[in-house]
Protein backbone atom coordinates (compact mmCIF):
# COMPACT_ATOMS: atom_id res chain seq x y z
CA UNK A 1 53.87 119.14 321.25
CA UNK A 2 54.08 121.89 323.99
CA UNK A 3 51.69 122.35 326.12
CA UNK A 4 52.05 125.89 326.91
CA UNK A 5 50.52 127.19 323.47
CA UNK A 6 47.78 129.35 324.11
CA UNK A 7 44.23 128.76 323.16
CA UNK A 8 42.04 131.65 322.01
CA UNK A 9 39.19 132.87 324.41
CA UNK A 10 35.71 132.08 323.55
CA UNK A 11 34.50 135.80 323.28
CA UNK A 12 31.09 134.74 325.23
CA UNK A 13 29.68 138.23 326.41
CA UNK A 14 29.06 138.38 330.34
CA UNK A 15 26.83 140.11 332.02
CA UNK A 16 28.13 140.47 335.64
CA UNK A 17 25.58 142.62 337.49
CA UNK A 18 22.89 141.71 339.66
CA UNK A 19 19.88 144.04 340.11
CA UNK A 20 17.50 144.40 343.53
CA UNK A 21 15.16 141.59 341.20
CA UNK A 22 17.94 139.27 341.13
CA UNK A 23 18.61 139.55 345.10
CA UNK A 24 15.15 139.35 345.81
CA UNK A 25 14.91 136.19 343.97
CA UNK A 26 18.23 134.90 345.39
CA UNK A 27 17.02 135.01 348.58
CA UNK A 28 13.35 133.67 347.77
CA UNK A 29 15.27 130.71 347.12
CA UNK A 30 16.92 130.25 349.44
CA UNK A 31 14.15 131.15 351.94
CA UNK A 32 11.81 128.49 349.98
CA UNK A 33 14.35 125.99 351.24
CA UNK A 34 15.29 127.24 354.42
CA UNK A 35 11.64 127.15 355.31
CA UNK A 36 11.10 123.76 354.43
CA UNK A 37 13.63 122.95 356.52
CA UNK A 38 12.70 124.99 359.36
CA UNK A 39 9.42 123.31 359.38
CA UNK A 40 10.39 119.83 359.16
CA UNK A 41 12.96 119.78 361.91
CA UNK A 42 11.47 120.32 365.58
CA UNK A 43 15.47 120.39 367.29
CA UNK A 44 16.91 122.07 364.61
CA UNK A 45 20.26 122.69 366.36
CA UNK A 46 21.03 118.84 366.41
CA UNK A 47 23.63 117.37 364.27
CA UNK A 48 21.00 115.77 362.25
CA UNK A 49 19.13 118.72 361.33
CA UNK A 50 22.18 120.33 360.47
CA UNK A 51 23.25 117.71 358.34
CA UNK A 52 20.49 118.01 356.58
CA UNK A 53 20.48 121.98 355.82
CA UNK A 54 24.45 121.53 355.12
CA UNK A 55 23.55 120.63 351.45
CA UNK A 56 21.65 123.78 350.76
CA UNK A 57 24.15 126.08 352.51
CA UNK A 58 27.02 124.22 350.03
CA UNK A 59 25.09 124.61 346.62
CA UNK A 60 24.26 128.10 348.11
CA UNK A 61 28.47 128.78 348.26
CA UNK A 62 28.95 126.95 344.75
CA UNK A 63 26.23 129.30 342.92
CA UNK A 64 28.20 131.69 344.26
CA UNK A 65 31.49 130.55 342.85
CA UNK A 66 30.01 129.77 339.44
CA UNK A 67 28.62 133.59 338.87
CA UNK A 68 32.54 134.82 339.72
CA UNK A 69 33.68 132.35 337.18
CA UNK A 70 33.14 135.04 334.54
CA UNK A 71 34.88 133.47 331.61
CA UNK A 72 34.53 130.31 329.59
CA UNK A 73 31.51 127.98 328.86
CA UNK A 74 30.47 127.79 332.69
CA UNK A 75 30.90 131.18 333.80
CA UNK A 76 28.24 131.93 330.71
CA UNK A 77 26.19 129.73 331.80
CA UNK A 78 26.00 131.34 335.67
CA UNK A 79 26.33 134.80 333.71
CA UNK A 80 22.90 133.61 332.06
CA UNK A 81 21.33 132.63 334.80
CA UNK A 82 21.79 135.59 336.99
CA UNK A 83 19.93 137.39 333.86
CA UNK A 84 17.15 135.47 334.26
CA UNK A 85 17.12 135.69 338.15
CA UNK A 86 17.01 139.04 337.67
CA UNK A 87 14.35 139.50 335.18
CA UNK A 88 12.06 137.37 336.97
CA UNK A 89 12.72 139.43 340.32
CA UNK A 90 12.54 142.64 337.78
CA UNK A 91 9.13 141.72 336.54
CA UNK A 92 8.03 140.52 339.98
CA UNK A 93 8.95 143.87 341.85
CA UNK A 94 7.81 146.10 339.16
CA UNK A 95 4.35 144.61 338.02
CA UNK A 96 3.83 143.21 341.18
CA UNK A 97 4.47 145.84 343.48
CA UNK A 98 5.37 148.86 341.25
CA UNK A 99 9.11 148.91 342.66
CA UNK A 100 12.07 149.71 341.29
CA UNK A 101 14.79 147.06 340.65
CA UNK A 102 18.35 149.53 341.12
CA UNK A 103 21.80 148.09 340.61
CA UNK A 104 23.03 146.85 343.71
CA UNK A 105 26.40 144.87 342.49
CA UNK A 106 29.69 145.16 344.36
CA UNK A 107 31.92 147.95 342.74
CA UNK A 108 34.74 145.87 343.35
CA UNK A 109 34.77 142.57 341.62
CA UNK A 110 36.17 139.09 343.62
CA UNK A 111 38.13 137.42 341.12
CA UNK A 112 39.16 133.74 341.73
CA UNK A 113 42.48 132.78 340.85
CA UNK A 114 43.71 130.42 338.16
CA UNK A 115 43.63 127.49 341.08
CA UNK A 116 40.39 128.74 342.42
CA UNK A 117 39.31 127.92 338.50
CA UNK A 118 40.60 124.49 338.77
CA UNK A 119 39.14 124.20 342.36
CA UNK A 120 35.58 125.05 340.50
CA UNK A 121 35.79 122.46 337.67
CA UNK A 122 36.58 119.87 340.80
CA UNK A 123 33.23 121.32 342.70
CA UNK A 124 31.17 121.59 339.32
CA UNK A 125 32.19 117.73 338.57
CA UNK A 126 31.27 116.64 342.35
CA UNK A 127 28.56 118.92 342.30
CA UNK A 128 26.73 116.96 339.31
CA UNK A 129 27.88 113.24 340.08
CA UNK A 130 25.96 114.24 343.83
CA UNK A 131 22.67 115.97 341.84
CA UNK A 132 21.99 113.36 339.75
CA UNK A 133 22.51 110.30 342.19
CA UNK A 134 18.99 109.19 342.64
CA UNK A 135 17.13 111.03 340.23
CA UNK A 136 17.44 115.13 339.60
CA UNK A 137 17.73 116.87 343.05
CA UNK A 138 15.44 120.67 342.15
CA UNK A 139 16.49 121.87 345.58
CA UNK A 140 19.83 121.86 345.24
CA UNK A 141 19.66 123.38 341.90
CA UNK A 142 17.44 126.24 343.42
CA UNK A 143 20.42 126.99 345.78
CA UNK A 144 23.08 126.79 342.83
CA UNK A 145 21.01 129.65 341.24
CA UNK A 146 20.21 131.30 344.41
CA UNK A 147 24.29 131.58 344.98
CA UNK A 148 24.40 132.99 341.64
CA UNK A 149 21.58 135.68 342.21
CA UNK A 150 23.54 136.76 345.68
CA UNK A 151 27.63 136.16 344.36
CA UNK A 152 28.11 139.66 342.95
CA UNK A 153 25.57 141.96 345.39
CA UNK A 154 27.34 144.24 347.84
CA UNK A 155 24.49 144.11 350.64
CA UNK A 156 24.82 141.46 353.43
CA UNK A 157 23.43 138.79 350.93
CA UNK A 158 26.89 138.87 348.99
CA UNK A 159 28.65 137.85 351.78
CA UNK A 160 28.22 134.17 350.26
CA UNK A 161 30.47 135.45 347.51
CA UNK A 162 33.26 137.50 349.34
CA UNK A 163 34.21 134.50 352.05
CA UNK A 164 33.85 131.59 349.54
CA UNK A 165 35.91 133.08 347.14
CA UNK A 166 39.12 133.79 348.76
CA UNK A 167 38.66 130.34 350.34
CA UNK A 168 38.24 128.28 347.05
CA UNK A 169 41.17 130.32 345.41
CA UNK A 170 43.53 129.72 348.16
CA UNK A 171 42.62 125.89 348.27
CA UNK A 172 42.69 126.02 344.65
CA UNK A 173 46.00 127.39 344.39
CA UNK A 174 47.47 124.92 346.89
CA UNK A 175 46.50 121.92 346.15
CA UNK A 176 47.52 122.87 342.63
CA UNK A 177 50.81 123.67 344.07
CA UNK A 178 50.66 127.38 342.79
CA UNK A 179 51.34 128.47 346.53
C-alpha cells in the first residue's frame, strides 16, 4: 500500500484571532506565575532560581506553538482555548471595567512548516509524559494557555510566537531531514 495517498482534512473551523481580553488574560497568567516565583526566590538570578522559572517560560513557548498549529485535532483544541481566553478577558474588561476588548492579532500569520508540525507532536508528547509525572501540574497548564492567549497578538506580548516559531520549524525541518 502507498503511503503517499492523501487523507481528507478534518474541516474543524478555527478561530485564529485573539482580542485585548485574550492578551490580558495571557499575561494574567503568566504574571500569576511569574509572581509566585518572584516571591519565593530571594537571589533570583542564581542558576537555581532560574531553573526553576525555566519550566514556565517553556510551556509559555509551547502554548504558543499549539495556537499556530491551526489545523487538525490539536490546533482545535488551542483554537478553542484562545476563545475562551478571550471571552473570559472580554467579560472581565467589559463588566469589570467597562473597556473595550479590540482585535489586536498580527495581520500577518506565522505559519510553521510541515517539520515544525512534526517538531510539535514531539513537544505535545514530552509535554504530557512531563505534566502528568507526579500528579497534574495546573501551573504549567496555565502557561500552555497563556502561550496560546499571546501566540497570534502583534503587541510585544506576541513576541513568544514570532521567535519560537521560526525556531521549532527550522529544527523541525532538520531533524526531519526536510533541510
Amino acid at each position: 500500500m502507498p503511503y503517499d495517498i492523501p487523507m481528507p482534512p478534518l474541516d474543524i473551523a478555527t478561530y485564529g484571532l485573539v482580542s485585548l481580553g485574550g492578551v490580558t488574560t495571557g499575561l494574567s497568567l503568566f504574571a500569576w506565575d511569574f509572581t509566585r516565583w518572584w516571591t519565593s526566590h530571594k537571589k533570583r538570578l542564581t542558576l537555581k532560581a532560574l531553573q526553576a522559572l525555566l519550566p514556565q517560560i517553556l510551556c509559555l513557548a509551547y502554548g504558543a506553538l499549539l495556537v499556530l498549529s491551526v489545523g487538525g485535532i490539536i490546533g482545535a483544541i488551542a483554537d478553542w482555548s484562545l476563545w475562551g481566553t478571550n471571552q473570559v478577558g472580554r467579560v472581565v474588561l467589559i463588566y469589570g471595567l467597562g473597556a473595550s476588548t479590540p482585535n489586536v492579532t498580527r495581520s500577518s500569520q506565522l505559519a510553521l512548516t510541515p517539520g515544525g508540525h512534526a517538531a510539535v507532536i514531539i513537544i505535545t508528547v514530552v509535554t504530557i509524559a512531563v505534566c502528568t509525572r507526579r500528579g497534574f501540574r495546573w501551573d504549567y497548564v496555565r502557561q500552555i494557555f497563556a502561550g496560546i492567549s499571546l501566540g497570534l497578538a502583534s503587541n510585544v506580548a506576541g513576541i513568544v510566537g514570532f521567535i519560537v516559531a521560526p525556531t521549532v520549524s527550522w529544527v523541525g525541518d532538520y531533524v526531519a531531514g526536510i533541510l
